[in-house]
Protein backbone atom coordinates (compact mmCIF):
# COMPACT_ATOMS: atom_id res chain seq x y z
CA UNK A 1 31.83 21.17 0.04
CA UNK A 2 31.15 18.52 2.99
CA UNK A 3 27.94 16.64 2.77
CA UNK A 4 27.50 13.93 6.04
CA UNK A 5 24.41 11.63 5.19
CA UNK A 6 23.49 10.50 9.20
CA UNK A 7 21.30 7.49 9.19
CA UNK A 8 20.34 4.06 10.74
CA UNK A 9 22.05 1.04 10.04
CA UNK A 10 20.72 -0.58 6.51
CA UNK A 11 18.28 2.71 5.94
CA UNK A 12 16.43 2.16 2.71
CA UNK A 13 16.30 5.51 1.64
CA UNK A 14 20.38 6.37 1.21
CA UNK A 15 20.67 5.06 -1.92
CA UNK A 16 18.14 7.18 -3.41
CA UNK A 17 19.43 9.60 -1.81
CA UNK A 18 23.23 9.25 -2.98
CA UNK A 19 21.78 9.13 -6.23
CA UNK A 20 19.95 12.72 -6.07
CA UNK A 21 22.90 14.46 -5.11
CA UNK A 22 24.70 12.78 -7.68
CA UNK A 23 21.90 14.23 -10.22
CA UNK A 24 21.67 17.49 -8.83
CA UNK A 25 25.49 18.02 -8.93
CA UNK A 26 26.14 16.40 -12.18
CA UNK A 27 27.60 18.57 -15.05
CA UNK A 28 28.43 21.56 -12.26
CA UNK A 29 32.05 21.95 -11.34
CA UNK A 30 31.72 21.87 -7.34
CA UNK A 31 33.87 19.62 -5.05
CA UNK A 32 31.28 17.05 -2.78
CA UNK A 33 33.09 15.03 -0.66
CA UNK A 34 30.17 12.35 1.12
CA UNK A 35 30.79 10.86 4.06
CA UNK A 36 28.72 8.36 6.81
CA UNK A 37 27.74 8.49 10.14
CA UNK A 38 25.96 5.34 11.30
CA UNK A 39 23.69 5.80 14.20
CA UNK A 40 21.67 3.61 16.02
CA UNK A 41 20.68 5.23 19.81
CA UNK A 42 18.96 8.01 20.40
CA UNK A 43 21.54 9.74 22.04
CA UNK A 44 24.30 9.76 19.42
CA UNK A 45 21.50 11.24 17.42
CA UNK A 46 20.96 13.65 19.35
CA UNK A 47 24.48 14.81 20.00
CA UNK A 48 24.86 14.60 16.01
CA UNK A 49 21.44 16.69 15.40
CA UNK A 50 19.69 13.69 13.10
CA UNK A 51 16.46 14.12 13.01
CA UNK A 52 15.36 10.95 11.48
CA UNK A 53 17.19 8.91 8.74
CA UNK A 54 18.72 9.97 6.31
CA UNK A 55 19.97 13.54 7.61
CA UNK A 56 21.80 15.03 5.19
CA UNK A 57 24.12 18.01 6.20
CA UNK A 58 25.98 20.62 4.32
CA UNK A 59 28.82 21.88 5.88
CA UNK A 60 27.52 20.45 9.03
CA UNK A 61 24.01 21.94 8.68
CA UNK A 62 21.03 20.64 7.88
CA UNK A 63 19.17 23.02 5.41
CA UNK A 64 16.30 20.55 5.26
CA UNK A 65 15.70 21.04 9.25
CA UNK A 66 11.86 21.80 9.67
CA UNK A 67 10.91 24.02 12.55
CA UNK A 68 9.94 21.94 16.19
CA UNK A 69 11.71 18.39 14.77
CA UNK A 70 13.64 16.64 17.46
CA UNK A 71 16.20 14.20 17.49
CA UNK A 72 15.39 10.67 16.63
CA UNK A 73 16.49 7.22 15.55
CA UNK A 74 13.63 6.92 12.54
CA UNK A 75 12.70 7.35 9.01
CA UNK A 76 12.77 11.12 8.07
CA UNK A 77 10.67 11.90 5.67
CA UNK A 78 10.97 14.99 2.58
CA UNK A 79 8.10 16.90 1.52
CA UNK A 80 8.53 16.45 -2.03
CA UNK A 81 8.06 19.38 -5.01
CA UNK A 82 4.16 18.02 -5.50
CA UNK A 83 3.24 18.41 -1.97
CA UNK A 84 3.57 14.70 -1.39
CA UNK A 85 6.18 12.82 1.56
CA UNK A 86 9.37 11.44 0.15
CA UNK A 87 12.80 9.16 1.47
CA UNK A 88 15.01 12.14 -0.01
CA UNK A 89 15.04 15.76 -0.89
CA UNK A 90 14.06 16.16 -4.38
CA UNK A 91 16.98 17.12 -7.14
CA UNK A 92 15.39 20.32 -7.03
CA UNK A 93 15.72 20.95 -3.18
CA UNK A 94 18.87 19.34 -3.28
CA UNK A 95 20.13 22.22 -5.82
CA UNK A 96 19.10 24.84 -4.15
CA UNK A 97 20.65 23.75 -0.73
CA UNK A 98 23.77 23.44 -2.60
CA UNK A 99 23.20 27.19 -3.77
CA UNK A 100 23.32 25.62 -7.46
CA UNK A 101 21.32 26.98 -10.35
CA UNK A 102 18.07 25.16 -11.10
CA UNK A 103 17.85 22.74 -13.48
CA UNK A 104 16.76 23.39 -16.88
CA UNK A 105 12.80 22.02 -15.97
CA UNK A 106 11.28 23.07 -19.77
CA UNK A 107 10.77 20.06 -20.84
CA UNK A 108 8.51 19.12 -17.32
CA UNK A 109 6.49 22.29 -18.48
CA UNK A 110 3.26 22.23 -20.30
CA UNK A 111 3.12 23.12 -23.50
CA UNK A 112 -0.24 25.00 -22.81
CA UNK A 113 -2.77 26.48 -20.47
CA UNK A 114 -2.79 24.70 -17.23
CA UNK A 115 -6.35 24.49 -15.72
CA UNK A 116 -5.56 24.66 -12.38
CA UNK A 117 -8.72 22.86 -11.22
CA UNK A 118 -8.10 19.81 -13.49
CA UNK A 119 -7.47 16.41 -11.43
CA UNK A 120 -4.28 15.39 -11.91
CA UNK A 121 -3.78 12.51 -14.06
CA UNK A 122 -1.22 9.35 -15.15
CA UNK A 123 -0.28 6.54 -12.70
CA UNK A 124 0.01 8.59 -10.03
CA UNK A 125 -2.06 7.36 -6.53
CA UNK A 126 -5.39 8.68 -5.18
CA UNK A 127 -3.30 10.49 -2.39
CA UNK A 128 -0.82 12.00 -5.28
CA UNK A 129 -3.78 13.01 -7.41
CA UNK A 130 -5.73 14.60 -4.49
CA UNK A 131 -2.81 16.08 -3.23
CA UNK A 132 -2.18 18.07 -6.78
CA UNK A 133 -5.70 19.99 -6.05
C-alpha cells in the first residue's frame, strides 16, 4: 500500500502524523511504503490535490477529502473522534481508511451507564468539554 504525506516545508503536524499510522498499522501484516512531497506554491498544490498540510493519500487518494475543500498551501485540520479539530486523522480514522479492523477500544469503554447529559470531565479544555455535550 502507497501512502504520500503532501505538506509544507517544516509542517508541525507530520510527525504526529507518521506516528498514527505507525499505531494504527502496528501488529497488522500490511506493506506501507511512506513517501514525501514537499510543497510550497499554491499551484503545485493544486496540481497534487493537497488541500492543506499534511494531506495524506492512499493509493493516491485522499479518503480524508471533505466535500467543497480546495487546494491550498495551509494547515489542514482533522475532525477528531470527540468532535474536536486535530493536526492528524485519529488512529481510528486512520484504520478504517486503511480498510483495517478497529482497534480493540474496551479498555476506553466505561465500565457503566453513561449519562449522556453529564459534562465531560478530566483536563480536557472548556471547548473539549462543551464540545462532548
Amino acid at each position: 500500500m502507497k501512502l504520500e504525506i503532501l505538506q509544507v516545508p517544516e509542517c508541525p503536524n507530520v510527525v504526529l502524523l507518521e506516528r498514527r499510522i505507525a499505531e494504527a498499522v502496528a501488529g497488522e501484516h500490511i506493506d506501507v511504503a511512506i513517501t514525501h512531497r514537499v510543497l510550497d506554491d499554491q499551484a503545485a498544490a493544486t496540481e497534487a490535490g493537497m488541500t492543506g498540510s499534511p494531506t495524506l493519500l492512499i493509493d493516491g487518494q485522499d479518503p480524508f477529502a471533505e466535500p467543497g475543500s480546495v487546494p491550498s498551501v495551509s494547515c489542514r485540520l482533522y475532525r477528531s473522534d470527540v468532535g474536536g479539530i486535530d493536526g492528524a486523522p485519529s488512529v481510528a480514522a486512520l484504520r478504517a481508511a486503511l480498510n483495517l479492523a478497529p482497534a480493540d477500544q474496551s479498555t476506553e469503554m466505561p465500565a457503566g451507564p453513561v449519562d449522556c447529559c453529564a459534562p465531560a470531565t478530566g483536563d480536557e479544555s472548556p471547548v473539549a468539554a462543551l464540545g462532548a455535550w
